[in-house]
C-alpha atoms as a PDB file:
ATOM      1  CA  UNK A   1       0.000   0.000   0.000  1.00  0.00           C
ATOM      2  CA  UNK A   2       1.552   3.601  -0.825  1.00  0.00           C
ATOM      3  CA  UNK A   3       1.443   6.733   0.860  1.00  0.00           C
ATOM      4  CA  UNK A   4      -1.195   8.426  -0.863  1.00  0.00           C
ATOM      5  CA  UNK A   5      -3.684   4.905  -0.844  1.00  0.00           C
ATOM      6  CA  UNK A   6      -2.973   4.995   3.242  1.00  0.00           C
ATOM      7  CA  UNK A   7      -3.689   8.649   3.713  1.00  0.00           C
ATOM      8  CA  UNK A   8      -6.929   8.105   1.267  1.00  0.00           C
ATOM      9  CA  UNK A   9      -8.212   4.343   3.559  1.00  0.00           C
ATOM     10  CA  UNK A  10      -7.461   6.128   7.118  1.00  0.00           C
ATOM     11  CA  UNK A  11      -8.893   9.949   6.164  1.00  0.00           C
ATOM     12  CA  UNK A  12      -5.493  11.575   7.302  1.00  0.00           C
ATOM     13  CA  UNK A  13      -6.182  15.105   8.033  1.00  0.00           C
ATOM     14  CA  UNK A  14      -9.094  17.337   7.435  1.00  0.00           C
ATOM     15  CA  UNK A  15     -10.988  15.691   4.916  1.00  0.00           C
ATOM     16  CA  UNK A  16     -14.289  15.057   3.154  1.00  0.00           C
ATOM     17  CA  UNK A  17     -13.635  12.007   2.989  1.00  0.00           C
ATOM     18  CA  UNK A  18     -15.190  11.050   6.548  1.00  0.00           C
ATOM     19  CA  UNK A  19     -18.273  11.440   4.995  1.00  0.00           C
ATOM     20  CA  UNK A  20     -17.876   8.163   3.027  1.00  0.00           C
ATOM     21  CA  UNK A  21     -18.509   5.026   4.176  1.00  0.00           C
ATOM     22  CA  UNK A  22     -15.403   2.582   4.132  1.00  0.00           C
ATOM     23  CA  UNK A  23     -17.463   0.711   0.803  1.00  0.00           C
ATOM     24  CA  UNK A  24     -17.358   3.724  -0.777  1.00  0.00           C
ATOM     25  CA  UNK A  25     -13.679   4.950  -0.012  1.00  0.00           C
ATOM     26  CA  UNK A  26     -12.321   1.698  -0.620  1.00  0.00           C
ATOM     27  CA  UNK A  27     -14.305   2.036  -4.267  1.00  0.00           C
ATOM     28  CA  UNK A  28     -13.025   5.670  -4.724  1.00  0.00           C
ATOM     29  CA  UNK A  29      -9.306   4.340  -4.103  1.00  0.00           C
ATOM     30  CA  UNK A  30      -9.457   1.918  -6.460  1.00  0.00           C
ATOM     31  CA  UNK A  31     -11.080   3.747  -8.723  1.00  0.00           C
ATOM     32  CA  UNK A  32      -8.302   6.149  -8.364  1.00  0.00           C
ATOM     33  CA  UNK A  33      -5.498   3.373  -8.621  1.00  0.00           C
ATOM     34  CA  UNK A  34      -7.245   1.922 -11.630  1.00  0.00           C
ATOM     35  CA  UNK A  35      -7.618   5.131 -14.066  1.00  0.00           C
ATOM     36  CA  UNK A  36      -4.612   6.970 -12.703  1.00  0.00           C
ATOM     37  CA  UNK A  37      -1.526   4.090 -11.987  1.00  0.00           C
ATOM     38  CA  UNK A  38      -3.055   2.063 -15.583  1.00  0.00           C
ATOM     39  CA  UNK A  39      -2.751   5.108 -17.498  1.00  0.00           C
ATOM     40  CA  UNK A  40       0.211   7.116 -16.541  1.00  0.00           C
ATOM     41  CA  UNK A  41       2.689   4.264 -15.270  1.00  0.00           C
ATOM     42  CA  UNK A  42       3.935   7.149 -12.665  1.00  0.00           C
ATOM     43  CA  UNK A  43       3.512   7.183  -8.967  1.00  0.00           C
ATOM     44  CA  UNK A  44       1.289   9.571  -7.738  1.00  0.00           C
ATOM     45  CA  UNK A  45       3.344  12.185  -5.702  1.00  0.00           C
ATOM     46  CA  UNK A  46       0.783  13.473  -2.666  1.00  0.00           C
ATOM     47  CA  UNK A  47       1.537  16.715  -1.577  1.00  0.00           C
ATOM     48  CA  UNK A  48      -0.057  18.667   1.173  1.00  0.00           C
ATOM     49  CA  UNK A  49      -0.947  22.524   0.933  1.00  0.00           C
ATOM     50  CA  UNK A  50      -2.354  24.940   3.151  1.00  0.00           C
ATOM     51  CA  UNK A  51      -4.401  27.660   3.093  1.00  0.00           C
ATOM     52  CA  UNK A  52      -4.016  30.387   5.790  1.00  0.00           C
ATOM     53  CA  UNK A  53      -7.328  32.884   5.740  1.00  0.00           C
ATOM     54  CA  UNK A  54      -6.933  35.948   8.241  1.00  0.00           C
ATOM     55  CA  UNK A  55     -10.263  38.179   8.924  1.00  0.00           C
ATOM     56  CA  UNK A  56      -9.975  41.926  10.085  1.00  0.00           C
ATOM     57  CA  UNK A  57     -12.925  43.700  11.050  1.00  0.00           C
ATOM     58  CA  UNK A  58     -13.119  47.331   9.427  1.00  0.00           C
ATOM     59  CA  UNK A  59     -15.036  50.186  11.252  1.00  0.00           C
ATOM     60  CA  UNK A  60     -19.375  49.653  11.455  1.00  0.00           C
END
């Protein structure tokens, strides 16, 4: 199992995916090892960003 298949099974982080059931992720995975490894022959390379969002109030 590779890194990005672990993170995708166990929900790592904050994710939508803990709205699946674990039928439906384990479809979605392979799914996603079926159209993307078959086609491309690469690994898929996970990377994490972030998004930082910073409110300031102005005047009323």
């Amino acid at each position: 199992m590779d890194e990005l298949e672990f993170d995708l099974l166990n929900r790592t982080g904050r994710s939508i995916l803990h709205e699946l059931h674990n039928v439906e992720i384990k479809r979605l995975v392979d799914f996603i090892k079926s159209n993307l490894y078959n086609r491309h022959n690469k690994e898929i390379i996970e990377r994490d960003r972030w998004t930082i969002w910073i409110g300031i109030k102005v005047g009323d």
